[in-house]
PDB file of N, CA and C in Angstrom:
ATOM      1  N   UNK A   1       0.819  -1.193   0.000  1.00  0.00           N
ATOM      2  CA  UNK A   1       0.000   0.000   0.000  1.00  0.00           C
ATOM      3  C   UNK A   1       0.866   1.260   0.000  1.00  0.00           C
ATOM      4  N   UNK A   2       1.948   1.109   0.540  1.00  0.00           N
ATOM      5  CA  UNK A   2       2.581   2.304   0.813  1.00  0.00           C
ATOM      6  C   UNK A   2       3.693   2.572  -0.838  1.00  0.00           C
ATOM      7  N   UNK A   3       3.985   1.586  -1.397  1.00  0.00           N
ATOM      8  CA  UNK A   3       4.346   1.814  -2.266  1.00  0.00           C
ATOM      9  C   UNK A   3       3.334   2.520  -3.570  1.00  0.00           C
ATOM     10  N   UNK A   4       2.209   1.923  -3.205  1.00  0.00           N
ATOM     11  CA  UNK A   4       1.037   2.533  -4.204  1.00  0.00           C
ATOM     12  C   UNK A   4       1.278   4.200  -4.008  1.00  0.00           C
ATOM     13  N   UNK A   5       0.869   4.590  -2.915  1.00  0.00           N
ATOM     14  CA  UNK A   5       1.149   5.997  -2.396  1.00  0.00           C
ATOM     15  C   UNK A   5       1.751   6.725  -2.829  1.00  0.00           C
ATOM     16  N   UNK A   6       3.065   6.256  -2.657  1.00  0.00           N
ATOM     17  CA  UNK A   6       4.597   7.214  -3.257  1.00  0.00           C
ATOM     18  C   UNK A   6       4.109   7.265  -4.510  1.00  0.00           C
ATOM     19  N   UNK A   7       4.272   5.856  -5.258  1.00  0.00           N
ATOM     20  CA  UNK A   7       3.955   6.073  -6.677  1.00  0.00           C
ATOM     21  C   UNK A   7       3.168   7.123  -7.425  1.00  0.00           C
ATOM     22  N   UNK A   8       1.419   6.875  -6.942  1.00  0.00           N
ATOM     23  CA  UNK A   8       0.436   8.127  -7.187  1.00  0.00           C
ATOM     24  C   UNK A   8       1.028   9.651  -6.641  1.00  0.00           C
ATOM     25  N   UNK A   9       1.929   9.963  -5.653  1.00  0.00           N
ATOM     26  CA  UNK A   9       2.201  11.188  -5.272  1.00  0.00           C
ATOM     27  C   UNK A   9       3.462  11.242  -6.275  1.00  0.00           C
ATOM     28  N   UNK A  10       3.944  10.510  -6.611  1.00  0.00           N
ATOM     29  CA  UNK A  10       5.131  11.067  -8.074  1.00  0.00           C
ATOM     30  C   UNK A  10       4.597  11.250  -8.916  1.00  0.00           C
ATOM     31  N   UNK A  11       3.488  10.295  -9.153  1.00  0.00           N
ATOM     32  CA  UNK A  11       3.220  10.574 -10.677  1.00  0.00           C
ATOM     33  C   UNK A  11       2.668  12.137 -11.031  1.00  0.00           C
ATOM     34  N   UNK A  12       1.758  12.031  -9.496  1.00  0.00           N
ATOM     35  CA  UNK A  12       1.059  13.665  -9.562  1.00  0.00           C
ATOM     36  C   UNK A  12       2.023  14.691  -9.668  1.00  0.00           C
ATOM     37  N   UNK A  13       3.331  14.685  -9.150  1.00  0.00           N
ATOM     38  CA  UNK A  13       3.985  15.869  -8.872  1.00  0.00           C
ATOM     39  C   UNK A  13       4.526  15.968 -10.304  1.00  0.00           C
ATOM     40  N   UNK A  14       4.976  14.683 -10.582  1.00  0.00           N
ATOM     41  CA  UNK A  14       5.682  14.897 -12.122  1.00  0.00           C
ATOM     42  C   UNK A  14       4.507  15.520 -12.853  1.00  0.00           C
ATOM     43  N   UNK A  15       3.305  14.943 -13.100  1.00  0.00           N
ATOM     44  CA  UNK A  15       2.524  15.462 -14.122  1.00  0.00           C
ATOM     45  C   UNK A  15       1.745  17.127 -13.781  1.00  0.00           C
ATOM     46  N   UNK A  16       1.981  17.694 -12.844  1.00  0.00           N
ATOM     47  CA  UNK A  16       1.715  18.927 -11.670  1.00  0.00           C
ATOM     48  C   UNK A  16       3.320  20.052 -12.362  1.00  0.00           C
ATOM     49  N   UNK A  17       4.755  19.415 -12.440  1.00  0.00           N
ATOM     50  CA  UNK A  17       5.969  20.216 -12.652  1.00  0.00           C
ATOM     51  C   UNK A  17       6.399  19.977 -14.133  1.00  0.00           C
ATOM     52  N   UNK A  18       5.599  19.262 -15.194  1.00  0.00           N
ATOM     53  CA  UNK A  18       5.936  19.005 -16.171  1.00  0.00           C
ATOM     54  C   UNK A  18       4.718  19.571 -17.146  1.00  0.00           C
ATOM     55  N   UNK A  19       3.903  19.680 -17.271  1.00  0.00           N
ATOM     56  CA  UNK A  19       2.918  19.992 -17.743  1.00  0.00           C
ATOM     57  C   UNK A  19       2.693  21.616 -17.981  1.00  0.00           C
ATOM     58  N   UNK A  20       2.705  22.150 -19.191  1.00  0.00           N
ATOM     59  CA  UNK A  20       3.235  23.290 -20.140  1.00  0.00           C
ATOM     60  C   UNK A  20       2.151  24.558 -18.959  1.00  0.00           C
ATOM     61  N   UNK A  21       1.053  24.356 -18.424  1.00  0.00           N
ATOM     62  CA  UNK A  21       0.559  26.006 -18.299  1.00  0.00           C
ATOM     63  C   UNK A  21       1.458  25.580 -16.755  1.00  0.00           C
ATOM     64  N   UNK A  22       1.949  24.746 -15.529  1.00  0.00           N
ATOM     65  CA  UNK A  22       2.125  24.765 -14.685  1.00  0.00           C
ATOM     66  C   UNK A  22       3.780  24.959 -14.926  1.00  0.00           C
ATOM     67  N   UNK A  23       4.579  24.646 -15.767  1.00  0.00           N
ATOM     68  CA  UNK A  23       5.806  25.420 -16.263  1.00  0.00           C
ATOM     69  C   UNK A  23       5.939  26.661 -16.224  1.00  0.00           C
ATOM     70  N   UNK A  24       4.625  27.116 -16.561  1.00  0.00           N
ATOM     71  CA  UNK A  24       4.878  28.727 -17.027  1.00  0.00           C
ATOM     72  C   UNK A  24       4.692  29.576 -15.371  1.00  0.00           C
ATOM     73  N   UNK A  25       3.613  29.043 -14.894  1.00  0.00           N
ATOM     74  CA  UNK A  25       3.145  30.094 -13.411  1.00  0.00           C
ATOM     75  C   UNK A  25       5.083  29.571 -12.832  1.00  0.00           C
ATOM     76  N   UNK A  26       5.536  28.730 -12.794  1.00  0.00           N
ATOM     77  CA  UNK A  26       7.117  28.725 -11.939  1.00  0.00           C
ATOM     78  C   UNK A  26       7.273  29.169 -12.458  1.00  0.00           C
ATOM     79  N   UNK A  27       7.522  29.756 -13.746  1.00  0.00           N
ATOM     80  CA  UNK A  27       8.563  30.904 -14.333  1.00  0.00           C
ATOM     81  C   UNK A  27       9.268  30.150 -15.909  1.00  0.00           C
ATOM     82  N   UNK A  28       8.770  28.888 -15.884  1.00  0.00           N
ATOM     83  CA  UNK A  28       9.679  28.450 -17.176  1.00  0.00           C
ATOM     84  C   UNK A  28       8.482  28.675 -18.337  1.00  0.00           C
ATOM     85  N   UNK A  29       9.643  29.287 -19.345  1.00  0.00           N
ATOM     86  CA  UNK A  29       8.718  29.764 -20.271  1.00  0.00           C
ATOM     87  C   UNK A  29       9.018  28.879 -21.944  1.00  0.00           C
ATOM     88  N   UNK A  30       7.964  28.235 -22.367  1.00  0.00           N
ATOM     89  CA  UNK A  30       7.945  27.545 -24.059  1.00  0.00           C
ATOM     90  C   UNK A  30       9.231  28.666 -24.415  1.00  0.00           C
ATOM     91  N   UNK A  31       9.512  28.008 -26.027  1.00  0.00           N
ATOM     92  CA  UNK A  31      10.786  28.277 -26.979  1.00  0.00           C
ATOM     93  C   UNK A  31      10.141  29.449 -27.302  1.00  0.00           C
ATOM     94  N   UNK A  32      10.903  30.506 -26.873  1.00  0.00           N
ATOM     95  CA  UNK A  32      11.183  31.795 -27.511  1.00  0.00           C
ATOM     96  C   UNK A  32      11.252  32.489 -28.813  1.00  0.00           C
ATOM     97  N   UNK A  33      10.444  32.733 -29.482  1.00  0.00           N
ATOM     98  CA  UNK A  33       9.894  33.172 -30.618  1.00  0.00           C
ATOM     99  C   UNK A  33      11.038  34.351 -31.263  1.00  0.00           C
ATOM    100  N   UNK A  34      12.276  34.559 -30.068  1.00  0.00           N
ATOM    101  CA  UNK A  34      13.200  35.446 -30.706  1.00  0.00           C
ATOM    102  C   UNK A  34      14.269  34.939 -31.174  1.00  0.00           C
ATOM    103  N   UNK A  35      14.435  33.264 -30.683  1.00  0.00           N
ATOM    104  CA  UNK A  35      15.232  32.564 -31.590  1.00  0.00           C
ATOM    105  C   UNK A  35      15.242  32.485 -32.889  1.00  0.00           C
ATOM    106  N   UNK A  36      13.668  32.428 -33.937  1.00  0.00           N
ATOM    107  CA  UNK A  36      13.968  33.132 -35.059  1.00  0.00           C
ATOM    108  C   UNK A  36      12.849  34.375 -35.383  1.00  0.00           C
ATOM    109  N   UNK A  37      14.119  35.556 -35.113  1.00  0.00           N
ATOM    110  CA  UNK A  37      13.945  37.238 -35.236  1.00  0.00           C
ATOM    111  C   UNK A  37      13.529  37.522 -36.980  1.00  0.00           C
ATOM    112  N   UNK A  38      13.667  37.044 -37.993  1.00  0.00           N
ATOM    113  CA  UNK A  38      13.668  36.549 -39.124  1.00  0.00           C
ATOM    114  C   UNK A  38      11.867  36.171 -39.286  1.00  0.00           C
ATOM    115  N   UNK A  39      11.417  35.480 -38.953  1.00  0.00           N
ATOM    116  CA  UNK A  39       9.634  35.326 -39.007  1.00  0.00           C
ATOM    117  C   UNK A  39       8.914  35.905 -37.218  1.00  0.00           C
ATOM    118  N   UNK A  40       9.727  36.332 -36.757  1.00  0.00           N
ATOM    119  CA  UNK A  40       8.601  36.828 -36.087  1.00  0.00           C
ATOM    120  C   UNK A  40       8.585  38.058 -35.648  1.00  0.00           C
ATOM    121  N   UNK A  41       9.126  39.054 -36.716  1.00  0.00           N
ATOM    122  CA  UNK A  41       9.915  40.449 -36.300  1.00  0.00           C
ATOM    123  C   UNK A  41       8.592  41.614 -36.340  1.00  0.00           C
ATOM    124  N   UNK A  42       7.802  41.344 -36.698  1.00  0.00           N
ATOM    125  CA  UNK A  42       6.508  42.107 -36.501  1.00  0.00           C
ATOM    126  C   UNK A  42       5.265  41.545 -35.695  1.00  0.00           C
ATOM    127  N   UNK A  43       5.627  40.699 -35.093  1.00  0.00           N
ATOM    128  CA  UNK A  43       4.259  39.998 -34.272  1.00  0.00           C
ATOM    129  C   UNK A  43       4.692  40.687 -33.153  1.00  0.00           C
ATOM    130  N   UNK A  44       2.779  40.908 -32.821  1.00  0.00           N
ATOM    131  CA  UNK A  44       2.827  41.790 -31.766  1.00  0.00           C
ATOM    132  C   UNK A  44       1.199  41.497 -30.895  1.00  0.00           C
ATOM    133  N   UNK A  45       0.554  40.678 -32.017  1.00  0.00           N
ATOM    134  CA  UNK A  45      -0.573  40.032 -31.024  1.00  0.00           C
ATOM    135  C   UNK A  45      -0.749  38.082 -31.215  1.00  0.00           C
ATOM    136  N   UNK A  46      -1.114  37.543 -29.867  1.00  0.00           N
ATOM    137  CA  UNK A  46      -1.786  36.505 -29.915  1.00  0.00           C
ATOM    138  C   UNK A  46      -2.316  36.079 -31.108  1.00  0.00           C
ATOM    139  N   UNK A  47      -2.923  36.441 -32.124  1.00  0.00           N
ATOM    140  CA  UNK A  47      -3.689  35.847 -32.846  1.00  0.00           C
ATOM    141  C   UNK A  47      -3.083  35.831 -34.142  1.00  0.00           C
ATOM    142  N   UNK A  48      -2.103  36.569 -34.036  1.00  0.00           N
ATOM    143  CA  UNK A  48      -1.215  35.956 -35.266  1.00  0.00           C
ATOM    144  C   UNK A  48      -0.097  34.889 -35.163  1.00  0.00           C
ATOM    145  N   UNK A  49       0.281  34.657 -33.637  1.00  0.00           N
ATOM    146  CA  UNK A  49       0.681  33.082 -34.015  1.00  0.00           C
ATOM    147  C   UNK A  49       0.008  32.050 -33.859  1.00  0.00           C
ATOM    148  N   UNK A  50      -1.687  32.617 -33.537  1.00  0.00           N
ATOM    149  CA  UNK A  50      -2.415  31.103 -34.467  1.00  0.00           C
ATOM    150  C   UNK A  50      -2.247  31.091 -35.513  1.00  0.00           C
ATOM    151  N   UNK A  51      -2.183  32.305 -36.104  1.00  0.00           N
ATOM    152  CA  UNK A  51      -2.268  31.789 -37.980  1.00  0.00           C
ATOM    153  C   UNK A  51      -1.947  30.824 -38.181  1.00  0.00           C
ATOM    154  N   UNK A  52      -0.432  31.155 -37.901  1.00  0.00           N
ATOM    155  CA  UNK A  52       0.843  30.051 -38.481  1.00  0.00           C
ATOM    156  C   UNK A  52       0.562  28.592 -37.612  1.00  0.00           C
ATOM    157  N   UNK A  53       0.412  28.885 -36.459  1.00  0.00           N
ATOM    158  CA  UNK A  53       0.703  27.651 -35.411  1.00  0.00           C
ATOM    159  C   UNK A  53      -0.492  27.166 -34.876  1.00  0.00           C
ATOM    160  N   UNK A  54      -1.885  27.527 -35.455  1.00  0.00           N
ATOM    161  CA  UNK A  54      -3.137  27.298 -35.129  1.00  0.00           C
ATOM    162  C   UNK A  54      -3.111  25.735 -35.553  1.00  0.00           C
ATOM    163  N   UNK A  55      -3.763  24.522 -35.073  1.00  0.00           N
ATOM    164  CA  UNK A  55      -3.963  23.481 -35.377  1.00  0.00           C
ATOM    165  C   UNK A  55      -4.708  23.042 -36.788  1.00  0.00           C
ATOM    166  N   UNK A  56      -5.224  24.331 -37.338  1.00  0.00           N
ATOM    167  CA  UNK A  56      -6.061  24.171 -38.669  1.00  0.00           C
ATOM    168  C   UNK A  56      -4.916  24.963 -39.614  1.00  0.00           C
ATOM    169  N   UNK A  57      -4.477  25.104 -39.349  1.00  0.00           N
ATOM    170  CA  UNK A  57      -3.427  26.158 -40.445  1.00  0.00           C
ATOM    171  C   UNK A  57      -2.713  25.140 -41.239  1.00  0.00           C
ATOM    172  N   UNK A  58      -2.288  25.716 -42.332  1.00  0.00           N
ATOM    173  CA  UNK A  58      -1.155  25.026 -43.254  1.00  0.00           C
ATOM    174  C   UNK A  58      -0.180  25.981 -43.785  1.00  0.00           C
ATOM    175  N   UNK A  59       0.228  26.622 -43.030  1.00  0.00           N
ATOM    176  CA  UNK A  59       1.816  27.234 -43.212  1.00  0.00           C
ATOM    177  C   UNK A  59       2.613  26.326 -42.491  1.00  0.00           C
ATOM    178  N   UNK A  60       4.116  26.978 -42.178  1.00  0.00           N
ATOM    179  CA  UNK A  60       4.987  26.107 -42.290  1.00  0.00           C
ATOM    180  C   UNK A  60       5.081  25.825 -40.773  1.00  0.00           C
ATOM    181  N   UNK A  61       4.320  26.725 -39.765  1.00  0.00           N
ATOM    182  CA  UNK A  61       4.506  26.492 -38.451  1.00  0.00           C
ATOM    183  C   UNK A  61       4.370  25.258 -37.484  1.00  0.00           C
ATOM    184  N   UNK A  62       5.187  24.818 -37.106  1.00  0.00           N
ATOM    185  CA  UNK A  62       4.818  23.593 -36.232  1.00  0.00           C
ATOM    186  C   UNK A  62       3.002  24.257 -35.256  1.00  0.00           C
ATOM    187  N   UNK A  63       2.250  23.169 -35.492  1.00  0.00           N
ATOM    188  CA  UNK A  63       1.324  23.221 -34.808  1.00  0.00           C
ATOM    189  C   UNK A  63       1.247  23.298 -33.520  1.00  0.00           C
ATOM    190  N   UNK A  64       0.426  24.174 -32.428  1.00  0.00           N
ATOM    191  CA  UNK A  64       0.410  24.198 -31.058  1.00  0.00           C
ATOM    192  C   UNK A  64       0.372  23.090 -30.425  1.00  0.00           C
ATOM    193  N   UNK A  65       0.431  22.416 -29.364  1.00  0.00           N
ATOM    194  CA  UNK A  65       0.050  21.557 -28.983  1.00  0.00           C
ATOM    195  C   UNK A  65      -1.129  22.170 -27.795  1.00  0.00           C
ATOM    196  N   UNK A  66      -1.396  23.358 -27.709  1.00  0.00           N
ATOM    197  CA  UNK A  66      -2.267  24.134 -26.824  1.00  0.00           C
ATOM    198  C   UNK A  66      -3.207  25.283 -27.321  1.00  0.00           C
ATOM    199  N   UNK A  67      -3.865  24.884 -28.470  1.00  0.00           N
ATOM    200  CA  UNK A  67      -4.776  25.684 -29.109  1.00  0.00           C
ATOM    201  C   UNK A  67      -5.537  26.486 -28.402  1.00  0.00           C
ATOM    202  N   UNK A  68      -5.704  26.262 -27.038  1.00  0.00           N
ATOM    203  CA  UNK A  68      -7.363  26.892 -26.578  1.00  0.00           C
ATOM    204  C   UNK A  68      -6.409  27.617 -25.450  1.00  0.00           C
ATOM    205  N   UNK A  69      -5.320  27.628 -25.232  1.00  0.00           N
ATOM    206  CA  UNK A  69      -4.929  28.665 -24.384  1.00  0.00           C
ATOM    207  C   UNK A  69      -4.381  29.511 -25.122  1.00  0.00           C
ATOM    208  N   UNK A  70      -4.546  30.868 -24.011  1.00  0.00           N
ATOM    209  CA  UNK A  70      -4.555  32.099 -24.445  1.00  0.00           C
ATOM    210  C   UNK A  70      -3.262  32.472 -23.861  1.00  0.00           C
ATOM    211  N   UNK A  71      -2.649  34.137 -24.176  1.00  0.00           N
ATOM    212  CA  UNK A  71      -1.302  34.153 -24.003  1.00  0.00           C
ATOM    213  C   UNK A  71      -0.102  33.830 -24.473  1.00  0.00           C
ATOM    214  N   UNK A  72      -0.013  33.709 -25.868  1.00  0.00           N
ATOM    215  CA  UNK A  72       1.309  33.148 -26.656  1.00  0.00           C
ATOM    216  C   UNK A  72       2.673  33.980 -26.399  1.00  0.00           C
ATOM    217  N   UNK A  73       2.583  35.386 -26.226  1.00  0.00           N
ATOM    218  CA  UNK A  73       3.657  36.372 -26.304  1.00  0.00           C
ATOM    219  C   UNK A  73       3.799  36.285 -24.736  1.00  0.00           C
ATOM    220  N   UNK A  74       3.090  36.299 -23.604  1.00  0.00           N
ATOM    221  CA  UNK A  74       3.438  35.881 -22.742  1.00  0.00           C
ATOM    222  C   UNK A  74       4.248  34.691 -22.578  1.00  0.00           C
ATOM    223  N   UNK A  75       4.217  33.437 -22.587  1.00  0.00           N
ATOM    224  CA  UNK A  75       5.307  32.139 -22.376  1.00  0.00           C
ATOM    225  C   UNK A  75       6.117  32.021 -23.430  1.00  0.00           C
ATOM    226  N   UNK A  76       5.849  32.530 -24.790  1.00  0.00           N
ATOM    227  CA  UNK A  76       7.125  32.855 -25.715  1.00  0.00           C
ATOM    228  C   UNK A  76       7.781  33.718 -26.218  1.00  0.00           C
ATOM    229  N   UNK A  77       7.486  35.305 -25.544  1.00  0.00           N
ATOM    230  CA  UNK A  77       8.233  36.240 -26.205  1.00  0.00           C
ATOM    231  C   UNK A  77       9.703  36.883 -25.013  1.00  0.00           C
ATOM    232  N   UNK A  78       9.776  35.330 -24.558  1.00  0.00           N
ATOM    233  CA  UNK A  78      11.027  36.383 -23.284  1.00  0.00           C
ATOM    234  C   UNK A  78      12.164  36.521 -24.043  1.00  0.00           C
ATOM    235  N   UNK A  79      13.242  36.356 -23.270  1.00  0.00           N
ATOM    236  CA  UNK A  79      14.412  37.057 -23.407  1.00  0.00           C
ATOM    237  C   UNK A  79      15.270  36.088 -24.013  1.00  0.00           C
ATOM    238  N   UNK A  80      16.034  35.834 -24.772  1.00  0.00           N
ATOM    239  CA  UNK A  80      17.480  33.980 -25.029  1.00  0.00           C
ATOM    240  C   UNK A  80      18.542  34.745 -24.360  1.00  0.00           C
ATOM    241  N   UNK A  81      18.560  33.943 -23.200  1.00  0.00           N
ATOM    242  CA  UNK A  81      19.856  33.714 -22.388  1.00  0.00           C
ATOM    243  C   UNK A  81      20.829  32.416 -23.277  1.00  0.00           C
ATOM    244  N   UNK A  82      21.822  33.419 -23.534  1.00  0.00           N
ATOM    245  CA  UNK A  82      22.799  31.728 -23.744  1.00  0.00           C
ATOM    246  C   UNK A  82      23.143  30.788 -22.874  1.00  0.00           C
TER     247      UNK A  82
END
């Protein structure tokens, strides 16, 4: 029983510290949209990287894996630390 326990309390914490909107409230933020300055040098709202990265789109953008959340320039427009 007690091994059951631990188990369910890892799995929760892993899936609680790994899981993309609970990344972001600690502070870790998705790939940075200034890595390429080249396509994203005029975006300046949310709804233009659905265009590209919307799950219905067919440009060249890798698809979201988080369509229905809101906030893109928030968790991807920080800073590249080397």
């Amino acid at each position: 029983m007690r091994f059951c326990r631990k188990m369910l309390v890892l799995l929760v914490s892993l899936s609680i510290l790994l899981g993309c909107a609970s990344r972001h409230y600690l502070g870790f933020h998705g790939p940075s949209i200034k890595l390429h300055p080249d396509v994203h040098e005029a975006l300046t709202q949310d709804d233009e990287c659905l265009e590209c990265h919307g799950p219905d789109s067919d440009s060249d953008g890798r698809p979201t894996s988080h369509p229905d959340f809101t906030g893109c320039l928030k968790c991807h427009n920080d800073e590249v630390k080397p």
